[in-house]
C-alpha atoms as a PDB file:
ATOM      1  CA  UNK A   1     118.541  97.426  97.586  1.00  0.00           C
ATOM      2  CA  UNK A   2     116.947 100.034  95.502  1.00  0.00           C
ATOM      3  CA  UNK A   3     114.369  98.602  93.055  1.00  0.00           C
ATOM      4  CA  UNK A   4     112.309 100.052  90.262  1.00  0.00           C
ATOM      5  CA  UNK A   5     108.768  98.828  89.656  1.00  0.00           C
ATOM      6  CA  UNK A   6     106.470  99.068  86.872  1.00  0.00           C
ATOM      7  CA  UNK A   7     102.692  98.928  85.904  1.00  0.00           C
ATOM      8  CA  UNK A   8     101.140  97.590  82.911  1.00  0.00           C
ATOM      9  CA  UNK A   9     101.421 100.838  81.237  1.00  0.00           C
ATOM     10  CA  UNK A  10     105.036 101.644  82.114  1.00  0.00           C
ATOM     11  CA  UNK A  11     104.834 103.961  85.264  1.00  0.00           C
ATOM     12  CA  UNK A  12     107.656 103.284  87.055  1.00  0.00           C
ATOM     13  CA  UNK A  13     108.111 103.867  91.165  1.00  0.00           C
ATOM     14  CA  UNK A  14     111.424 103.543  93.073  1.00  0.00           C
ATOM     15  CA  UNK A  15     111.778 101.140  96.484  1.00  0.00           C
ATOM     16  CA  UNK A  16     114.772 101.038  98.886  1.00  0.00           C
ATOM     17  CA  UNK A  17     115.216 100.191 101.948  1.00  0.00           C
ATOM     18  CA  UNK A  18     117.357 103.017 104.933  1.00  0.00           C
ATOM     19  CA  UNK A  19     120.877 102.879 105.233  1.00  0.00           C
ATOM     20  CA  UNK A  20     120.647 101.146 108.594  1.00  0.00           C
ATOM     21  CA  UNK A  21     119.007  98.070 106.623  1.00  0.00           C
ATOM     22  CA  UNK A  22     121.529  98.475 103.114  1.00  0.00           C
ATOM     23  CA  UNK A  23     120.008 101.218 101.126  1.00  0.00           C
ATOM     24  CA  UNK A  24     120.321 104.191  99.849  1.00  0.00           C
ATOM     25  CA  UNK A  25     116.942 105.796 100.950  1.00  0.00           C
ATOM     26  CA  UNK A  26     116.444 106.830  97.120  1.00  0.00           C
ATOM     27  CA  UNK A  27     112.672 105.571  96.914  1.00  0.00           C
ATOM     28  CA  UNK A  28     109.537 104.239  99.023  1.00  0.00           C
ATOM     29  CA  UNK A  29     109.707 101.672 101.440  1.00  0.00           C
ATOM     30  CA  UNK A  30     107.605  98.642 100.422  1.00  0.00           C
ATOM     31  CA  UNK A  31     105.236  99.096 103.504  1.00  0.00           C
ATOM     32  CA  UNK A  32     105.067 102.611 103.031  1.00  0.00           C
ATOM     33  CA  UNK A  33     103.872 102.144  99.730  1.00  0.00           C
ATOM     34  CA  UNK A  34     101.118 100.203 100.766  1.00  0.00           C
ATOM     35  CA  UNK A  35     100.242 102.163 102.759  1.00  0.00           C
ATOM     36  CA  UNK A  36     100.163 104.839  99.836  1.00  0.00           C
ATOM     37  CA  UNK A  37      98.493 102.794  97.731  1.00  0.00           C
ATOM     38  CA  UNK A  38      95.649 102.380  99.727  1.00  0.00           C
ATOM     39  CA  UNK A  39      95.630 106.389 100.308  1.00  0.00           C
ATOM     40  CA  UNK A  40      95.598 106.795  96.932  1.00  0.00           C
ATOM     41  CA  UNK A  41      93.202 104.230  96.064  1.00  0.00           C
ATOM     42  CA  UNK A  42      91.015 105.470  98.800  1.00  0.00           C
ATOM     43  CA  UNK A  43      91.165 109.242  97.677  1.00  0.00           C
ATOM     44  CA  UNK A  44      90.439 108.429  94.076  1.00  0.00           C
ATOM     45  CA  UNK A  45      87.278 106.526  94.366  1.00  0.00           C
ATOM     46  CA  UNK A  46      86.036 108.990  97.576  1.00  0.00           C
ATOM     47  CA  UNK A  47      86.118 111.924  94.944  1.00  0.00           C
ATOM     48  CA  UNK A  48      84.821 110.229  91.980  1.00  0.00           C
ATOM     49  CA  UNK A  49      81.719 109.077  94.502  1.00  0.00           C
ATOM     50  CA  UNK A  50      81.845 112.913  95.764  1.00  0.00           C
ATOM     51  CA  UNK A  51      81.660 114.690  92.399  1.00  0.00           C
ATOM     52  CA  UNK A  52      78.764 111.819  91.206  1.00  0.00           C
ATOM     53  CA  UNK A  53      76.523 113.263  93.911  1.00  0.00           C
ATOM     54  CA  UNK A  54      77.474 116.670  92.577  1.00  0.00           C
ATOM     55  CA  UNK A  55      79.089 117.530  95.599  1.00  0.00           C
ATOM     56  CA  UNK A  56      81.332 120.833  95.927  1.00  0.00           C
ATOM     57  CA  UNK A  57      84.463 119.222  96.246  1.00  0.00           C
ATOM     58  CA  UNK A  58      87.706 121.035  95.976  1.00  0.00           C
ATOM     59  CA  UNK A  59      90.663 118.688  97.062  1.00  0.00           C
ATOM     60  CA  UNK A  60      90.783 115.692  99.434  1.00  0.00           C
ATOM     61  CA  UNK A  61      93.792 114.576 101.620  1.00  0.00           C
ATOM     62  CA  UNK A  62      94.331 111.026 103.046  1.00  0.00           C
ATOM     63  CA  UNK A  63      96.239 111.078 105.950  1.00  0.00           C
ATOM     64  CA  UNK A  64      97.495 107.070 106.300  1.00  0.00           C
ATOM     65  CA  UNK A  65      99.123 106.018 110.048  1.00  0.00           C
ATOM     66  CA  UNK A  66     100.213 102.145 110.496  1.00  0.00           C
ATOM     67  CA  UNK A  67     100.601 100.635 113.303  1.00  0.00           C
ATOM     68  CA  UNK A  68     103.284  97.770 112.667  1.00  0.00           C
ATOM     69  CA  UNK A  69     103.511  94.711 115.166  1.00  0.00           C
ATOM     70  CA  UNK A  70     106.457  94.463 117.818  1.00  0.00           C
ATOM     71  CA  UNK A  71     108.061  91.559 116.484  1.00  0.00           C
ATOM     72  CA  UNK A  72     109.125  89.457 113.226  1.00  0.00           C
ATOM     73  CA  UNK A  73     107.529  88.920 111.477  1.00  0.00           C
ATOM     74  CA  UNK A  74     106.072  92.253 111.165  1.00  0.00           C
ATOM     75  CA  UNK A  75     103.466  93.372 109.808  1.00  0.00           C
ATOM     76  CA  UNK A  76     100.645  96.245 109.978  1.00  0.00           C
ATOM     77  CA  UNK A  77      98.079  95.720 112.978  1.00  0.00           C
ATOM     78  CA  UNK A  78      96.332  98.799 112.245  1.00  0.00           C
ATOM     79  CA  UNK A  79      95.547 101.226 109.611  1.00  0.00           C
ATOM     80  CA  UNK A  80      94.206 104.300 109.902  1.00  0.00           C
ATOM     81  CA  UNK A  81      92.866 106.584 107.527  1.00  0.00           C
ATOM     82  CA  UNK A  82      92.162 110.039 108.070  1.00  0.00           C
ATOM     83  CA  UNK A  83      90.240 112.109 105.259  1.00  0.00           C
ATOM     84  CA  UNK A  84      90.868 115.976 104.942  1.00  0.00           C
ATOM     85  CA  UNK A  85      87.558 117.862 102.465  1.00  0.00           C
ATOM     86  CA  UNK A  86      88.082 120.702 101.581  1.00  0.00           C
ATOM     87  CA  UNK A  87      84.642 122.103  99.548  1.00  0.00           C
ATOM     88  CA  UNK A  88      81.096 122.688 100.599  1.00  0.00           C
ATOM     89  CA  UNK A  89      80.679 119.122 101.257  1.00  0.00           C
ATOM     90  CA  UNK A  90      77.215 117.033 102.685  1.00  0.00           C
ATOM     91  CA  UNK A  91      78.552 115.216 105.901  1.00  0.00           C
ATOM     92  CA  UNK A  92      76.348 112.753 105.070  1.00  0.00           C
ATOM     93  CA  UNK A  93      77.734 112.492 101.099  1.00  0.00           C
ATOM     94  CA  UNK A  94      81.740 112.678 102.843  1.00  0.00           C
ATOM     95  CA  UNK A  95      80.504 109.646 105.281  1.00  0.00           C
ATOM     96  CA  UNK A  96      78.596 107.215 102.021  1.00  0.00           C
ATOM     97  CA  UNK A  97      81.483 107.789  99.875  1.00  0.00           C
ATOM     98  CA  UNK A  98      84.007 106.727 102.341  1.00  0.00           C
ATOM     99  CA  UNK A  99      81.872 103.414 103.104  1.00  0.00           C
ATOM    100  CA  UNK A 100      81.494 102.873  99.736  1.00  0.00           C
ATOM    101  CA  UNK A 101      85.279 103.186  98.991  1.00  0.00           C
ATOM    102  CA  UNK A 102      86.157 100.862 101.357  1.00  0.00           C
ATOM    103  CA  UNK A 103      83.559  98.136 101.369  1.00  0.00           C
ATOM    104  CA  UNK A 104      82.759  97.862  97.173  1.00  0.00           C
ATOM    105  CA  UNK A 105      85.305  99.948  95.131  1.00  0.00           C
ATOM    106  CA  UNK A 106      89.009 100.305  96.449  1.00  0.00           C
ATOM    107  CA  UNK A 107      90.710  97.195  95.805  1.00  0.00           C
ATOM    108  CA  UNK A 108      93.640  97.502  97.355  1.00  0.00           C
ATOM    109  CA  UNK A 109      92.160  98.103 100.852  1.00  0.00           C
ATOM    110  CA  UNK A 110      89.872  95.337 100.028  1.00  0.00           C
ATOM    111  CA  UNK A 111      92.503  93.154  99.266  1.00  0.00           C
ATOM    112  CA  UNK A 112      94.106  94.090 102.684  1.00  0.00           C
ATOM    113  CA  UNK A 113      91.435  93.521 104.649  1.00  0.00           C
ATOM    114  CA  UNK A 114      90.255  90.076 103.046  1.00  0.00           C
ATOM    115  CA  UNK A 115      93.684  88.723 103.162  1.00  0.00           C
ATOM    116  CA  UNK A 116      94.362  87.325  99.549  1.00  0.00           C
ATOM    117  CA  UNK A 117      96.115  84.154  98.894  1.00  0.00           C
ATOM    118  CA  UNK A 118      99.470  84.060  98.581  1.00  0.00           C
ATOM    119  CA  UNK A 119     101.540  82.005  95.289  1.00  0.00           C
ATOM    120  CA  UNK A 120     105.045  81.568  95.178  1.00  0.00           C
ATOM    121  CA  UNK A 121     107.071  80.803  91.910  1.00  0.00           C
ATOM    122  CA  UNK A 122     110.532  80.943  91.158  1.00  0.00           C
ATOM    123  CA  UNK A 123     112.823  80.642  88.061  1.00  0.00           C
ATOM    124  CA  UNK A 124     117.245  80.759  87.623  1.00  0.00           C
ATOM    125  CA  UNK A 125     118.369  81.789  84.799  1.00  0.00           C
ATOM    126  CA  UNK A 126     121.670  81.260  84.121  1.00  0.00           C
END
C-alpha cells in the first residue's frame, strides 16, 4: 500500500495507508494530505499577501481539522482552518489576506470548494 508520488519537478512524497487497512504507516494518508495541501497552499499565499502589505510577519501556522462523514463513501464535510501569526501583524491585513487566499489565489482550496470534474482513464500493460 505504500506509494510514492511525484511533481513536475521531481519532489517526491510517500502515501500509505495504517496497518489496520494493509500498510505500513510509512507516509501520509491520501486525505491527510489534502488536507496538508490546502494548509500549505493556504499558508504560502497568506504570507506572500502579508509581507506585500509590508506587514511584520515572523512565521504563520495552519492548523487544518476535517470533519469526515459517518459512512461510505466518506468524505470531508468540514474543513477547518485555523491560522497562528506570529509578528506585529494589522488584524485587518491577517483578515484580507486570508479572504484573498481562499477566494482568488489558493487553488487547491478552490478546487475543493468548487468541486472539479472528475475523468477516469485506464491502460494494461502487459
Amino acid at each position: 500500500m505504500l506509494f510514492e508520488a511525484s511533481d513536475s519537478c521531481g519532489h517526491t512524497v510517500l502515501m500509505d495507508s495504517s496497518r489496520e487497512h494493509g500498510g505500513e504507516d510509512k507516509g501520509f494518508l491520501p486525505s491527510e494530505l489534502l488536507l496538508s495541501a490546502i494548509g500549505g497552499c493556504a499558508a504560502m499565499d497568506v504570507v506572500s499577501i502579508l509581507k506585500k502589505k509590508q506587514q511584520d510577519v515572523r512565521s504563520v501556522e495552519v492548523i487544518v481539522r476535517g470533519t469526515k462523514s459517518a459512512e461510505p463513501p466518506t468524505y470531508f464535510t468540514d474543513i477547518e482552518l485555523e491560522y497562528v501569526v506570529h509578528g506585529d501583524v494589522a488584524e485587518n491585513a491577517l483578515c484580507r489576506a486570508i479572504e484573498l487566499s481562499h477566494e482568488k489565489y489558493c487553488m487547491v482550496s478552490i478546487t475543493v470548494k468548487k468541486g472539479a470534474k472528475f475523468s477516469v482513464k485506464y491502460r494494461i500493460e502487459p
